[in-house]
C-alpha atoms as a PDB file:
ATOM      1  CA  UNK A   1     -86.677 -33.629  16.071  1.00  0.00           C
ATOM      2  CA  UNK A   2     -82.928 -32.783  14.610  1.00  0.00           C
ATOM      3  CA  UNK A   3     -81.687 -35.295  12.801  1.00  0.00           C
ATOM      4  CA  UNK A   4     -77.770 -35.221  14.331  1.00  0.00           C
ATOM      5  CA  UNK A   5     -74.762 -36.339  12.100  1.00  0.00           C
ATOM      6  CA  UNK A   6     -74.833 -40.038  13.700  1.00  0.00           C
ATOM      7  CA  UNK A   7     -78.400 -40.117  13.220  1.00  0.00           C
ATOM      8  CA  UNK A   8     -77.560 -39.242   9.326  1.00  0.00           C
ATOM      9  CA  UNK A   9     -74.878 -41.754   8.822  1.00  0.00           C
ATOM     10  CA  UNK A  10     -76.618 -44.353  10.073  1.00  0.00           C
ATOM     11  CA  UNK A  11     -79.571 -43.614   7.881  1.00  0.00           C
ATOM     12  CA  UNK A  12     -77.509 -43.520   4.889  1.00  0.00           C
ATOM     13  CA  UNK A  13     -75.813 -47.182   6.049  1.00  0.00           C
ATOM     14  CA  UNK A  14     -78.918 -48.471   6.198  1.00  0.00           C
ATOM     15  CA  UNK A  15     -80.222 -46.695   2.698  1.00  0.00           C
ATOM     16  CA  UNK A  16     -76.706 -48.852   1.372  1.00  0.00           C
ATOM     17  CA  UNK A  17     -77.664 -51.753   2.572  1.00  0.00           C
ATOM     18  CA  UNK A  18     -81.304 -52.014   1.994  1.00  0.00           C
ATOM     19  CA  UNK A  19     -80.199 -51.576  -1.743  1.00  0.00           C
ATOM     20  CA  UNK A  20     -81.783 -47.879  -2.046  1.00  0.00           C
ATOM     21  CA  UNK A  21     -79.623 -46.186  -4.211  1.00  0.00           C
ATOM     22  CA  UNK A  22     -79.572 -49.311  -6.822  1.00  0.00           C
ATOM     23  CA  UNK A  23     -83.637 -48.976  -7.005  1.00  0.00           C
ATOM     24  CA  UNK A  24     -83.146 -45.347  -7.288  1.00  0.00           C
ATOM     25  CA  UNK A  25     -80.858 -46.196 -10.292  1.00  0.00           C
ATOM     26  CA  UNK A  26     -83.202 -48.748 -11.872  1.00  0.00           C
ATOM     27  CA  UNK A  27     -86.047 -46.652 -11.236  1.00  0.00           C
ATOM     28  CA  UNK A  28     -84.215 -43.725 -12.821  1.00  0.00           C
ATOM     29  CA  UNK A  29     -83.957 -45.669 -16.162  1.00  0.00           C
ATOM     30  CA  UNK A  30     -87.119 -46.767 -16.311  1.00  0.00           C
ATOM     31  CA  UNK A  31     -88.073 -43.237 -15.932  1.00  0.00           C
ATOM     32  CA  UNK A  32     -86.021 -42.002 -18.735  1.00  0.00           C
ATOM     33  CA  UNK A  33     -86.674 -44.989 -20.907  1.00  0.00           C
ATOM     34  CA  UNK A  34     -90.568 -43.744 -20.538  1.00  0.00           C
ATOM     35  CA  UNK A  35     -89.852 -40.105 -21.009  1.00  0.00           C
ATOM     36  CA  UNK A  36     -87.616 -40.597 -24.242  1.00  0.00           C
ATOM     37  CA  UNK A  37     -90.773 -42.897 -25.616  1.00  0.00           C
ATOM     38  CA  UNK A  38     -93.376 -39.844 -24.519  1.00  0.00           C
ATOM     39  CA  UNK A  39     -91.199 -37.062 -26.022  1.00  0.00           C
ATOM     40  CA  UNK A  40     -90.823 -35.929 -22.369  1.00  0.00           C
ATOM     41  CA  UNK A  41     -87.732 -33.613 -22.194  1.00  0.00           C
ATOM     42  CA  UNK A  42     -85.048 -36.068 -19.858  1.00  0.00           C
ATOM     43  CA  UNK A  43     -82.787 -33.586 -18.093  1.00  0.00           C
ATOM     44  CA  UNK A  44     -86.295 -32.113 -16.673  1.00  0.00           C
ATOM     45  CA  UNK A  45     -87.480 -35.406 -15.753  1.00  0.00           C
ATOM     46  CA  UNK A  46     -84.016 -36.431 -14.116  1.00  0.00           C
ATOM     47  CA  UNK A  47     -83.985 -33.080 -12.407  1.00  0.00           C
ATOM     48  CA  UNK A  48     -87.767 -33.530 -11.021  1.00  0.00           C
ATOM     49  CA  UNK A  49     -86.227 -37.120  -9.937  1.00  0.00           C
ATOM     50  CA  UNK A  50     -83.637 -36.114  -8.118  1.00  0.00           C
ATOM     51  CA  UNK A  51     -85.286 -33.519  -5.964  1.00  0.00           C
ATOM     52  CA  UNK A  52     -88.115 -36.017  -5.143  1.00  0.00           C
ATOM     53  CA  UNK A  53     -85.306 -38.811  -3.965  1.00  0.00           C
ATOM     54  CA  UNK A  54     -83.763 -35.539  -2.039  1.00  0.00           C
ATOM     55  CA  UNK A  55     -86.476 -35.050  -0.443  1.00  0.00           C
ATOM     56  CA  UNK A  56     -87.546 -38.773   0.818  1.00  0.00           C
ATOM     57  CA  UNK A  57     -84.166 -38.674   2.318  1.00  0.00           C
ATOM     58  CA  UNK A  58     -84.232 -35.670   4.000  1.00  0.00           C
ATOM     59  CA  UNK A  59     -87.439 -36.859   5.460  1.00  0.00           C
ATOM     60  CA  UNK A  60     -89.591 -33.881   4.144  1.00  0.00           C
ATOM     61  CA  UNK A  61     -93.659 -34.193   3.525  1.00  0.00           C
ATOM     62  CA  UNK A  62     -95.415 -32.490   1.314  1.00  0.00           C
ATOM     63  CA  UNK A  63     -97.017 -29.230   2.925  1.00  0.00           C
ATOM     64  CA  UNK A  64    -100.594 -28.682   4.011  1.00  0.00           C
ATOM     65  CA  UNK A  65    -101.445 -25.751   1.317  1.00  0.00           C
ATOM     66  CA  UNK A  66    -100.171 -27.932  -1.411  1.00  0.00           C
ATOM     67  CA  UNK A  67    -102.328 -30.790  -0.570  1.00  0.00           C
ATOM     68  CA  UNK A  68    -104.898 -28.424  -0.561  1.00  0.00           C
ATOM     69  CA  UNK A  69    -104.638 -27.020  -3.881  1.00  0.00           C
ATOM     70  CA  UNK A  70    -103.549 -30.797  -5.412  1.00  0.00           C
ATOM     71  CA  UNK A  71    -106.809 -32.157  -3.713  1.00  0.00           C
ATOM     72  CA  UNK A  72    -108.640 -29.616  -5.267  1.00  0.00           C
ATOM     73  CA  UNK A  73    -107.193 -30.322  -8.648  1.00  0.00           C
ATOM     74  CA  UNK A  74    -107.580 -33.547  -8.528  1.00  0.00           C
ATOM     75  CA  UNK A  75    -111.389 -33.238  -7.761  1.00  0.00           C
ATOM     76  CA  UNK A  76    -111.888 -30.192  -9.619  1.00  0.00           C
ATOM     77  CA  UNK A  77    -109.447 -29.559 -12.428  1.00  0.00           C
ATOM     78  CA  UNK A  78    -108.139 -26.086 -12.730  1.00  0.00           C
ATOM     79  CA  UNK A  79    -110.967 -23.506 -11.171  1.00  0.00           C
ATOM     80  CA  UNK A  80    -111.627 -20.042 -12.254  1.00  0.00           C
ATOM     81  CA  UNK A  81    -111.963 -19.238  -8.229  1.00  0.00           C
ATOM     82  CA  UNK A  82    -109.027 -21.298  -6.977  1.00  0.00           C
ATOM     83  CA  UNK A  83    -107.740 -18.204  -4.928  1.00  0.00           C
ATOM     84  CA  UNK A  84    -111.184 -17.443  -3.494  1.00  0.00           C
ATOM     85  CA  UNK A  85    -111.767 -21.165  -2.811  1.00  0.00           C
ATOM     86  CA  UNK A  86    -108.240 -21.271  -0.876  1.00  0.00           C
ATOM     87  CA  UNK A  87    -108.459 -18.307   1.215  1.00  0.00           C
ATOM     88  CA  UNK A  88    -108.911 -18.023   4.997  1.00  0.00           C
ATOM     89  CA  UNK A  89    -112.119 -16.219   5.251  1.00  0.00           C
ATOM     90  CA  UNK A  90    -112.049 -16.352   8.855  1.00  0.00           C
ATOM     91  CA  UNK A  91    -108.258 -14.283   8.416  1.00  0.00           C
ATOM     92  CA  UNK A  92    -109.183 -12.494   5.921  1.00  0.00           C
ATOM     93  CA  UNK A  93    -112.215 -10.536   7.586  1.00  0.00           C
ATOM     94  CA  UNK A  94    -109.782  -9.370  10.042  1.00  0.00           C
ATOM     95  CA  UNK A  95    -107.211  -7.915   7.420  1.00  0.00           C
ATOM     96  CA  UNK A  96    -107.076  -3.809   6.621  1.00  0.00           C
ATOM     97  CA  UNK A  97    -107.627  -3.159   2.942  1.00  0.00           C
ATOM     98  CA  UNK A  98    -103.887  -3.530   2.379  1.00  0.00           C
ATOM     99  CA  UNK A  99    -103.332  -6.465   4.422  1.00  0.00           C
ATOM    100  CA  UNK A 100    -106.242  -8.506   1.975  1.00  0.00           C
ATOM    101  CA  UNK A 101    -104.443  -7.115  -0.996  1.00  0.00           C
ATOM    102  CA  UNK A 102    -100.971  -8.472   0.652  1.00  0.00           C
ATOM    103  CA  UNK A 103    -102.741 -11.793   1.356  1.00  0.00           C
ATOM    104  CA  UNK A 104    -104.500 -12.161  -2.133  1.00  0.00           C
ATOM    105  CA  UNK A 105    -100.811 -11.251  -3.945  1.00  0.00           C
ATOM    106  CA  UNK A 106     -99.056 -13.564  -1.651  1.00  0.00           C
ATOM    107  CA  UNK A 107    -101.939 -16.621  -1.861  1.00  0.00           C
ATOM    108  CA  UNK A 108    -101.543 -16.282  -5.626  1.00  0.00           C
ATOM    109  CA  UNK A 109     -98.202 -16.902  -5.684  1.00  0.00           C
ATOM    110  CA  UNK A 110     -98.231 -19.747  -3.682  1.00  0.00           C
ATOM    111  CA  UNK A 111    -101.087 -21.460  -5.918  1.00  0.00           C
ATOM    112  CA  UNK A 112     -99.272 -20.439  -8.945  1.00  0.00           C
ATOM    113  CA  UNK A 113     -95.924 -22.711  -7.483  1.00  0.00           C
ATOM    114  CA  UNK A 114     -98.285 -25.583  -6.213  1.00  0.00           C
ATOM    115  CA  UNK A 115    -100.415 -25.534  -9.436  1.00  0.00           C
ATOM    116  CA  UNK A 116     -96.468 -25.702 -11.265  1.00  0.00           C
ATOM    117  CA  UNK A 117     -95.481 -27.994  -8.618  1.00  0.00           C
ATOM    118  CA  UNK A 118     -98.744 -30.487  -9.442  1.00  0.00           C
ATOM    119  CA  UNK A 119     -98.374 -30.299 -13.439  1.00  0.00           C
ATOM    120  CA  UNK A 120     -94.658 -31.306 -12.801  1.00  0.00           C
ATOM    121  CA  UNK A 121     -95.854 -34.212 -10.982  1.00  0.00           C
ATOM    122  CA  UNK A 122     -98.327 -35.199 -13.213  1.00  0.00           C
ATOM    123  CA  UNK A 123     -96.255 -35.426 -15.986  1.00  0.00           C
ATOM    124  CA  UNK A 124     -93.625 -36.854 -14.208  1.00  0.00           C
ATOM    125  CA  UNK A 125     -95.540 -39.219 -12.364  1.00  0.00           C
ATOM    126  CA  UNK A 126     -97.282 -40.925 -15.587  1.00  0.00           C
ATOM    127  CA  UNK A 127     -94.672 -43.553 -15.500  1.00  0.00           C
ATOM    128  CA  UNK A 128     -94.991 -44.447 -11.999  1.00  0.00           C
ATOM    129  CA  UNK A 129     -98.693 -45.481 -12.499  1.00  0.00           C
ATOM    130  CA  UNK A 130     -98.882 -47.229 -15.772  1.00  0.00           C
END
């Protein structure tokens, strides 16, 4: 569903009034406070911040391929066959030599951004949990 401008406002009223944006700040402080006493570089951390609050506002979900991959780090740690483990053999059997070598390429880039993605979030994320 498109969010229209009304629809926006109104969601941003409410964000005011429900006291989001003063959490946000408090929550930002604490977050620095923690990342100055971890050596933690700040700008990165206030930078990873502010595209996480971005995106609970714009109402965004992580995506399926990245839960994936976290799930399987989680579970796993970092794997030696991550790419094999992630691909769609089903797909893949149907692919012409240079359509798998297209796939592979383009699966490994993906993996490599939601393997950055996850260590950003780990490290940023510390805080949160302890």
């Amino acid at each position: 569903m498109e969010r229209t401008l009304k629809m926006l406002a109104k969601e941003a009223k409410s964000r005011m009034k429900k006291g989001f944006w003063k959490q946000c700040e408090e929550e930002l402080d604490a977050r620095r406070r923690s990342a100055r006493e971890q050596g933690l570089n700040e700008s990165k951390m206030e930078r990873y911040f502010m595209g996480k609050v971005s995106t609970q506002i714009r109402g965004e979900t992580p995506d399926a391929f990245y839960l994936k991959v976290r799930d399987m780090l989680l579970a796993e740690g970092e794997v030696s066959d991550a790419i094999g483990r992630l691909t769609d053999r089903a797909y893949y059997d149907t692919l012409s030599y240079e359509e798998k070598q297209r796939y592979t390429l383009e699966l490994s880039e993906k993996y490599l951004a939601a393997l950055k993605r996850f260590r950003r979030e780990c490290l940023f994320e510390q805080g949160e949990k302890g």
